[in-house]
Protein backbone atom coordinates (compact mmCIF):
# COMPACT_ATOMS: atom_id res chain seq x y z
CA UNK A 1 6.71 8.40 -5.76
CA UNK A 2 9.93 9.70 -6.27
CA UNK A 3 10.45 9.99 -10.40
CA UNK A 4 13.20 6.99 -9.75
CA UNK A 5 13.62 5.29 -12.84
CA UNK A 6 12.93 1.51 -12.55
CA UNK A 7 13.89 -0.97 -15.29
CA UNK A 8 10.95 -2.56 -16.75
CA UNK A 9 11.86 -6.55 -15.94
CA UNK A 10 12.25 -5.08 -12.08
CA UNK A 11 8.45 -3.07 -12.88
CA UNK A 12 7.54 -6.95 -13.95
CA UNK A 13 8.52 -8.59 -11.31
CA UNK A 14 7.58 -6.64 -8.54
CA UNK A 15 4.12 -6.66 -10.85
CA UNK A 16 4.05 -10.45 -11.01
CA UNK A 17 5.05 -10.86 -7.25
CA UNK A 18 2.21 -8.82 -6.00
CA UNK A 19 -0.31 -11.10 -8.64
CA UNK A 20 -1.29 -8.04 -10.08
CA UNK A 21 -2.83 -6.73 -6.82
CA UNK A 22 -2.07 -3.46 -5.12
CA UNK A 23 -0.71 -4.28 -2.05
CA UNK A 24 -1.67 -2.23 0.80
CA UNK A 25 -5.41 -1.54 -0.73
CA UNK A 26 -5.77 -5.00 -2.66
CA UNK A 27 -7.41 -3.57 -5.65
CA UNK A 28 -6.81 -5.54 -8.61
CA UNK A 29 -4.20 -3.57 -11.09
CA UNK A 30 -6.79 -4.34 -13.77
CA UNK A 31 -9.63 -2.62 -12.64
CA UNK A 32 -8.03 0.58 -11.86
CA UNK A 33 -8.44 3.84 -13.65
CA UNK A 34 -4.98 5.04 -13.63
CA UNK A 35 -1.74 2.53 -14.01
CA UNK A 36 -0.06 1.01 -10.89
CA UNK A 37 2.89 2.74 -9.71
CA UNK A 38 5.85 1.27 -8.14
CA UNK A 39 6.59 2.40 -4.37
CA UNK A 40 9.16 2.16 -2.48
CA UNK A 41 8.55 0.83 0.67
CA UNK A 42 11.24 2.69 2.31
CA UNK A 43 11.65 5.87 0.56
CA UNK A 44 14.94 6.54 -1.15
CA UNK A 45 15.67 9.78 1.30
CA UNK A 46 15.18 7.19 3.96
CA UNK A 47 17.91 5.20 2.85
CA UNK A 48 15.72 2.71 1.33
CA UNK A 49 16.76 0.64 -1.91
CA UNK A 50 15.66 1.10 -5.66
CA UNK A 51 15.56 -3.05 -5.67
CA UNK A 52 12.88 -5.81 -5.72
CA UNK A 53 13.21 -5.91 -2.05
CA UNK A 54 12.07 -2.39 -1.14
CA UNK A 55 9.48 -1.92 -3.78
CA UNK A 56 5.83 -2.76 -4.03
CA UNK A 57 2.73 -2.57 -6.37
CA UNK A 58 0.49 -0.04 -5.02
CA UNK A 59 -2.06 2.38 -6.56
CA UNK A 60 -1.84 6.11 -7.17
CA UNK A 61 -4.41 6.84 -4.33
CA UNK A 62 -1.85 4.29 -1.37
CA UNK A 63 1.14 6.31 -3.04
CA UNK A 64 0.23 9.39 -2.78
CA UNK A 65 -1.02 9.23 0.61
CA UNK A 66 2.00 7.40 1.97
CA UNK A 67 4.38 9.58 0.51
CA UNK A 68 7.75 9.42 1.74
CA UNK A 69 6.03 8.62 5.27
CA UNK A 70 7.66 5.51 7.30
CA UNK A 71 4.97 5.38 9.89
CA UNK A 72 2.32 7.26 11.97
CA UNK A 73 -0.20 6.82 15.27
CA UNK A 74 -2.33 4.25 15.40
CA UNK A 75 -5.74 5.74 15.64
CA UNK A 76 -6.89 2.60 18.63
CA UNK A 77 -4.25 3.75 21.08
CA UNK A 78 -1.98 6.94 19.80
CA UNK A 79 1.11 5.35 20.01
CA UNK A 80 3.56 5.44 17.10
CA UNK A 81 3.37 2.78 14.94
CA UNK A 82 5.47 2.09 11.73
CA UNK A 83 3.02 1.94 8.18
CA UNK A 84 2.55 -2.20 6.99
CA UNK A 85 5.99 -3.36 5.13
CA UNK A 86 4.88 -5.81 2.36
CA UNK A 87 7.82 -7.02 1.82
CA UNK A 88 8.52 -8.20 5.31
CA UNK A 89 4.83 -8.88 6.82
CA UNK A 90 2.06 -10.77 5.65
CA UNK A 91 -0.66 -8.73 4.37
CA UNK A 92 -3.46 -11.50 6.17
CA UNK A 93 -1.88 -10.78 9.74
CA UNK A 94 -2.81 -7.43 9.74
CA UNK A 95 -5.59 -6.67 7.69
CA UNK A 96 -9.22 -8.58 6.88
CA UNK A 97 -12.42 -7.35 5.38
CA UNK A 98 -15.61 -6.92 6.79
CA UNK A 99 -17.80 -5.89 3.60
CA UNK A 100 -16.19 -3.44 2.06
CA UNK A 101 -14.61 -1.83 4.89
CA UNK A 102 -10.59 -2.87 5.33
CA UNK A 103 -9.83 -3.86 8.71
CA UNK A 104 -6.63 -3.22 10.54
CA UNK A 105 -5.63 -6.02 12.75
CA UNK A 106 -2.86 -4.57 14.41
CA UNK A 107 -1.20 -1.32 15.04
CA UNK A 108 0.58 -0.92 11.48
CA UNK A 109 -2.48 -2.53 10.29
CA UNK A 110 -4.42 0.73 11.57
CA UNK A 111 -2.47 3.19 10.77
CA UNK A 112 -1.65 1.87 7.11
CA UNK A 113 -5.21 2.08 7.09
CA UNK A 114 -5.57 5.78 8.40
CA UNK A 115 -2.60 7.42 6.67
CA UNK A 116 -3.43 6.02 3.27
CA UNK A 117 -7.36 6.88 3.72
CA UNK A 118 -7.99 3.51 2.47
CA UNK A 119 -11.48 3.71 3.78
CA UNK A 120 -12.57 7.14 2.77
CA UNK A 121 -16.00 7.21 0.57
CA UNK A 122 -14.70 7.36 -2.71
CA UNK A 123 -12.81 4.35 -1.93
CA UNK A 124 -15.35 2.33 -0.35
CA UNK A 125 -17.74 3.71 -3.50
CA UNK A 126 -14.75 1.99 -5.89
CA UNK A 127 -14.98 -1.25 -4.08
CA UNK A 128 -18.61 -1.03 -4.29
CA UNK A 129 -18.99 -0.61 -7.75
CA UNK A 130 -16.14 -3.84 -8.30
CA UNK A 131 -18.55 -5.65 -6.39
């Protein structure tokens, strides 16, 4: 979310690699009302990377929620737990759906889950009306 300029074969392929799927919520880009952004995974001020490996598909509601943010407390036990890294973790390990509810299965899992409000009504109401 930072204003970083990305080149738009490095905006395809990190497109292409996510199949067109926002990758922390899974909403298809298609569907959405406003364009996919590009994050970056690790934010810049973090000392994270403007390259494929540090950037994701995600949608304005995951961005702007996540922020800069690296991680938070995982609402099951309180501890700290760092956010889910796409590029190193597989989004199937730590997440599943039950309806239209997204399930963390683990502590980033959870508190990817919390932070980005990826659950909240209006977003359960989007997924219902996809359905």
């Amino acid at each position: 979310m930072s204003g970083t300029y990305i080149p738009v074969n490095l905006r395809r392929l990190v497109e292409e690699r996510a199949n067109y799927r926002y990758e922390y919520c899974q909403l298809p880009a298609g569907v959405a009302f406003f364009p996919h952004e590009i994050d970056h995974v690790i934010a810049q001020k973090h000392g994270g990377a403007n390259d494929a490996n540090n950037l994701a598909l995600t949608c304005w509601r995951c961005n702007r929620y996540k922020g800069t943010d690296l991680g938070s407390f995982d609402p099951e036990t309180g501890a700290f737990s760092f956010l889910f890294n796409p590029r190193t973790q597989k989004w199937a390990e730590h997440f599943t759906f039950l309806e239209l509810n997204l399930l963390g299965l683990t502590p980033s899992g959870r508190t990817t889950i919390r932070l980005l409000q990826i659950n909240n009504d209006e977003r359960l109401a989007e997924r219902h009306r996809l359905r």
